[in-house]
N, C-alpha and C. Protein backbone atom coordinates (compact mmCIF):
# COMPACT_ATOMS: atom_id res chain seq x y z
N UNK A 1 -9.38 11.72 15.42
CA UNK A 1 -7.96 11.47 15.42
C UNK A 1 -7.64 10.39 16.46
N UNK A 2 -6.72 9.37 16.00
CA UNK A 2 -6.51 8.31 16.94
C UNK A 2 -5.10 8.80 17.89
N UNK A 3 -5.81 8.03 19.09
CA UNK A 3 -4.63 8.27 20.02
C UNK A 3 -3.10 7.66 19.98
N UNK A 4 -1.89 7.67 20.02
CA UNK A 4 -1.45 6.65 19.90
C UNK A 4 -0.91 6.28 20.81
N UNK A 5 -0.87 4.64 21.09
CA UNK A 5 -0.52 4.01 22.32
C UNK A 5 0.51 3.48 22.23
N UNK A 6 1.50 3.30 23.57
CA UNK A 6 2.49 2.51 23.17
C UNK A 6 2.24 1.40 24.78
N UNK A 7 2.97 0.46 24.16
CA UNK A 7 3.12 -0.93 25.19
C UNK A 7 4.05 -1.59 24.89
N UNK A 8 4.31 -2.75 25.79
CA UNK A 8 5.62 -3.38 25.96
C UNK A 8 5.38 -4.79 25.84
N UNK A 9 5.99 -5.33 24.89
CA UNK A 9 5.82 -6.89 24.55
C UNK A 9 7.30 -7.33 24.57
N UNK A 10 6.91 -8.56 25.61
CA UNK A 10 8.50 -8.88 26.02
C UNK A 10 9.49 -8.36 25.84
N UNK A 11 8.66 -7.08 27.03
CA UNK A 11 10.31 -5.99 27.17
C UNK A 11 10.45 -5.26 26.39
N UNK A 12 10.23 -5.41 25.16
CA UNK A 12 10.20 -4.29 23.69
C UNK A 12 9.11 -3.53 23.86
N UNK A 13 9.45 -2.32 23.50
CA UNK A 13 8.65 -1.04 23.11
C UNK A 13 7.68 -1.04 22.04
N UNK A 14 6.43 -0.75 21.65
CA UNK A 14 6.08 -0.79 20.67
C UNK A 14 5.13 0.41 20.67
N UNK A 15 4.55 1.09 19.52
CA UNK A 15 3.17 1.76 19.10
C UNK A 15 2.05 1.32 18.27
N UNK A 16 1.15 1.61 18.73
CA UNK A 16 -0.28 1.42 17.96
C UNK A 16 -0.82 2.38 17.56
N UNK A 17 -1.57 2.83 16.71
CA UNK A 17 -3.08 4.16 16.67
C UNK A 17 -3.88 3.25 16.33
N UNK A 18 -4.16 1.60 16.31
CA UNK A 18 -5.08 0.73 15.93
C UNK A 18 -5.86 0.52 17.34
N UNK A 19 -7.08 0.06 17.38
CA UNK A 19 -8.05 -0.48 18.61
C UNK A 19 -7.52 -2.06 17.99
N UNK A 20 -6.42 -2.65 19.09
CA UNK A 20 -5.90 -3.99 19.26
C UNK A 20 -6.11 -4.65 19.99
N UNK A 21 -6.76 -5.80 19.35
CA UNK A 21 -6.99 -6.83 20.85
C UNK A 21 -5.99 -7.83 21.40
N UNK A 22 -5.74 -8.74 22.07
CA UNK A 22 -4.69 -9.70 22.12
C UNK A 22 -4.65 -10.75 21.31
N UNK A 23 -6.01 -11.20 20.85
CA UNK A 23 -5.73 -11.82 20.19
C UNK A 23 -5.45 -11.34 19.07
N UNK A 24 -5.42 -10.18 18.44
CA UNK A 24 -5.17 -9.56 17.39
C UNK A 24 -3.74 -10.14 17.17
N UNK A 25 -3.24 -8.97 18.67
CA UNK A 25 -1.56 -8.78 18.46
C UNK A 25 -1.00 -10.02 18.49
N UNK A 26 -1.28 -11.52 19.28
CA UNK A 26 -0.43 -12.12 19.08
C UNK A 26 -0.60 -13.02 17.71
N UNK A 27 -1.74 -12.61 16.80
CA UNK A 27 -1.61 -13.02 15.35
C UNK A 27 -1.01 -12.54 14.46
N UNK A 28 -1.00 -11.14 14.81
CA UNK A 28 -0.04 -10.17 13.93
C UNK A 28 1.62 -10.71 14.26
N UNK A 29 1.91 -11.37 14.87
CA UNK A 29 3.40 -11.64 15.22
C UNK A 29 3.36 -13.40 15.14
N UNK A 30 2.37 -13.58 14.37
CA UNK A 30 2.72 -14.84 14.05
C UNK A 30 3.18 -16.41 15.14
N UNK A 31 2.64 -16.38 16.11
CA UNK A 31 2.46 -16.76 17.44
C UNK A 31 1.64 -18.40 17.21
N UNK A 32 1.91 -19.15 17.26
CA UNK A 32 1.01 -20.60 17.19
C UNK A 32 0.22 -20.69 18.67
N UNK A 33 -0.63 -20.16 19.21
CA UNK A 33 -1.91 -19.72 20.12
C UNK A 33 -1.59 -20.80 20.84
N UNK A 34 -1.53 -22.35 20.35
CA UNK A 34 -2.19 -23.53 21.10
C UNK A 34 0.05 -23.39 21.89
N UNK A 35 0.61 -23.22 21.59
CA UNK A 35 1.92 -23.48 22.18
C UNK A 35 2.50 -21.67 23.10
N UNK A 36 1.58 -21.52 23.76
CA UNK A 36 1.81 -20.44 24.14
C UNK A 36 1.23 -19.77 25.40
N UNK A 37 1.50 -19.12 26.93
CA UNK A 37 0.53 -18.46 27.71
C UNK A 37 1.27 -17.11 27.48
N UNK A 38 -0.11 -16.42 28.16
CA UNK A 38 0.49 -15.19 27.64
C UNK A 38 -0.31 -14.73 29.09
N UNK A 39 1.07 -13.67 29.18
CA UNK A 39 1.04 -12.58 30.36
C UNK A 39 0.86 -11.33 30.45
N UNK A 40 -0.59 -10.68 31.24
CA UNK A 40 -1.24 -9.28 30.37
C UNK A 40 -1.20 -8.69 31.88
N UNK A 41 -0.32 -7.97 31.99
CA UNK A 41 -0.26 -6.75 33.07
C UNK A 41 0.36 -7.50 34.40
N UNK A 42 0.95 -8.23 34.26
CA UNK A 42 1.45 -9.08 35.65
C UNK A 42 0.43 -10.63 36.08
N UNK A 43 -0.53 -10.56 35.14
CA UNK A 43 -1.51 -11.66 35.53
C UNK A 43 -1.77 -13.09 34.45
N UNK A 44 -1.72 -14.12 34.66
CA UNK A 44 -2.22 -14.63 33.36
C UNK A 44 -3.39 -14.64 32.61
N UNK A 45 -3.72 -14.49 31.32
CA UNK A 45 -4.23 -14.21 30.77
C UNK A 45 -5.25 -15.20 30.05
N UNK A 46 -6.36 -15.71 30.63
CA UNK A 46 -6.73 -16.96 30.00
C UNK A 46 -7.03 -16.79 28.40
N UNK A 47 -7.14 -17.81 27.21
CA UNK A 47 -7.42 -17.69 25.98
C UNK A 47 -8.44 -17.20 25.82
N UNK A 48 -9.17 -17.90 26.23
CA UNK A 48 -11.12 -17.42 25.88
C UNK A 48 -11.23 -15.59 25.83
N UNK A 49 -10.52 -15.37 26.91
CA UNK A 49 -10.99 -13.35 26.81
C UNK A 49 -9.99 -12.35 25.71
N UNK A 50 -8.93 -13.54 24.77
CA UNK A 50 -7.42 -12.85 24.42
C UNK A 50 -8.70 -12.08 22.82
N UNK A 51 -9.83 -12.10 23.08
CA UNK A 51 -10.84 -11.33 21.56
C UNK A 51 -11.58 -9.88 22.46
N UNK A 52 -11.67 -10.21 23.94
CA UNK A 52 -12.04 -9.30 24.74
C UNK A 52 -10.99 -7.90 25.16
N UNK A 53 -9.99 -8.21 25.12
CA UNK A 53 -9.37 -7.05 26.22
C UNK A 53 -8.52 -6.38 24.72
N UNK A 54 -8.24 -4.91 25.19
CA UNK A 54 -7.90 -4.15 24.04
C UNK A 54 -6.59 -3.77 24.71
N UNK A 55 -5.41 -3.49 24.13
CA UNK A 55 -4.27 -3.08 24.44
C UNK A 55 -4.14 -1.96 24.56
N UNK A 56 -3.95 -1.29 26.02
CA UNK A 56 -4.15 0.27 26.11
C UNK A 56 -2.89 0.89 26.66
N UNK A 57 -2.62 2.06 26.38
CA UNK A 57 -0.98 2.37 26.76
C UNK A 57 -0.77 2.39 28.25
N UNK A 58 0.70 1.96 27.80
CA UNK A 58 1.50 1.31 28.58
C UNK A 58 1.44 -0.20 28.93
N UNK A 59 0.57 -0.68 28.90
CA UNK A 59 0.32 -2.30 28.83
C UNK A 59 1.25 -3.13 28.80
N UNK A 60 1.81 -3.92 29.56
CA UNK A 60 3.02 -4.56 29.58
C UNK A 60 2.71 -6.24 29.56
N UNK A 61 2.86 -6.89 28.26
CA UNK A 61 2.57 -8.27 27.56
C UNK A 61 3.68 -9.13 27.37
N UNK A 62 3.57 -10.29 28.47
CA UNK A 62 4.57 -11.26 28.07
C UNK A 62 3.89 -12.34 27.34
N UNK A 63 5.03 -12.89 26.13
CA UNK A 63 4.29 -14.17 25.09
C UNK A 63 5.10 -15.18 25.92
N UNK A 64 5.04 -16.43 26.64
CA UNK A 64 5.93 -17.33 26.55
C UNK A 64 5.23 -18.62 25.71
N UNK A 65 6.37 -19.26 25.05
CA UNK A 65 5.78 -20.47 24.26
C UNK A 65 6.77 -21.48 24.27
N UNK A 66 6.01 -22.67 24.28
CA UNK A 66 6.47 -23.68 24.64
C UNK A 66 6.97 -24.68 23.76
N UNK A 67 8.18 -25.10 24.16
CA UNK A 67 9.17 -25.83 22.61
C UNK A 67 9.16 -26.89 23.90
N UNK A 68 8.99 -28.20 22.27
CA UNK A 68 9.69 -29.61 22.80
C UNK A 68 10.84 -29.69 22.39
N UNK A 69 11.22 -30.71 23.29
CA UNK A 69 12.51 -31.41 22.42
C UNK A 69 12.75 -32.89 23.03
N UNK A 70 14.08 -33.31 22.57
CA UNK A 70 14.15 -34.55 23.24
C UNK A 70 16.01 -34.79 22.79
């Protein structure tokens, strides 16, 4: 039986019973990777490990992404 987890993505509440990675979650939300850092527990989060680390409850994930303009 899966556990279920919940965590916080920019501030929002969410649940899982899936084993999620980051890079999972920020594909599942449709996220363009290359316009984006992302913030995993108060720290930044480099790309290369976002296939390594699994989202475990309570986990608190900021997406910020970056818009041009002119």
């Amino acid at each position: 039986m899966s556990k279920i987890k919940n965590f916080f993505l920019n501030g929002e509440k969410y649940f899982t019973k899936d084993k999620l990675t980051l890079l999972e979650l920020v594909n599942y939300f449709n996220y363009n990777t290359s316009l984006l850092v992302l913030e995993y527990n108060h720290s930044i989060c480099n790309k290369k490990n976002w296939n390594q680390i699994y989202v475990s409850n309570n986990d608190k994930i900021e997406i910020v992404t970056i818009v041009g303009g002119g």
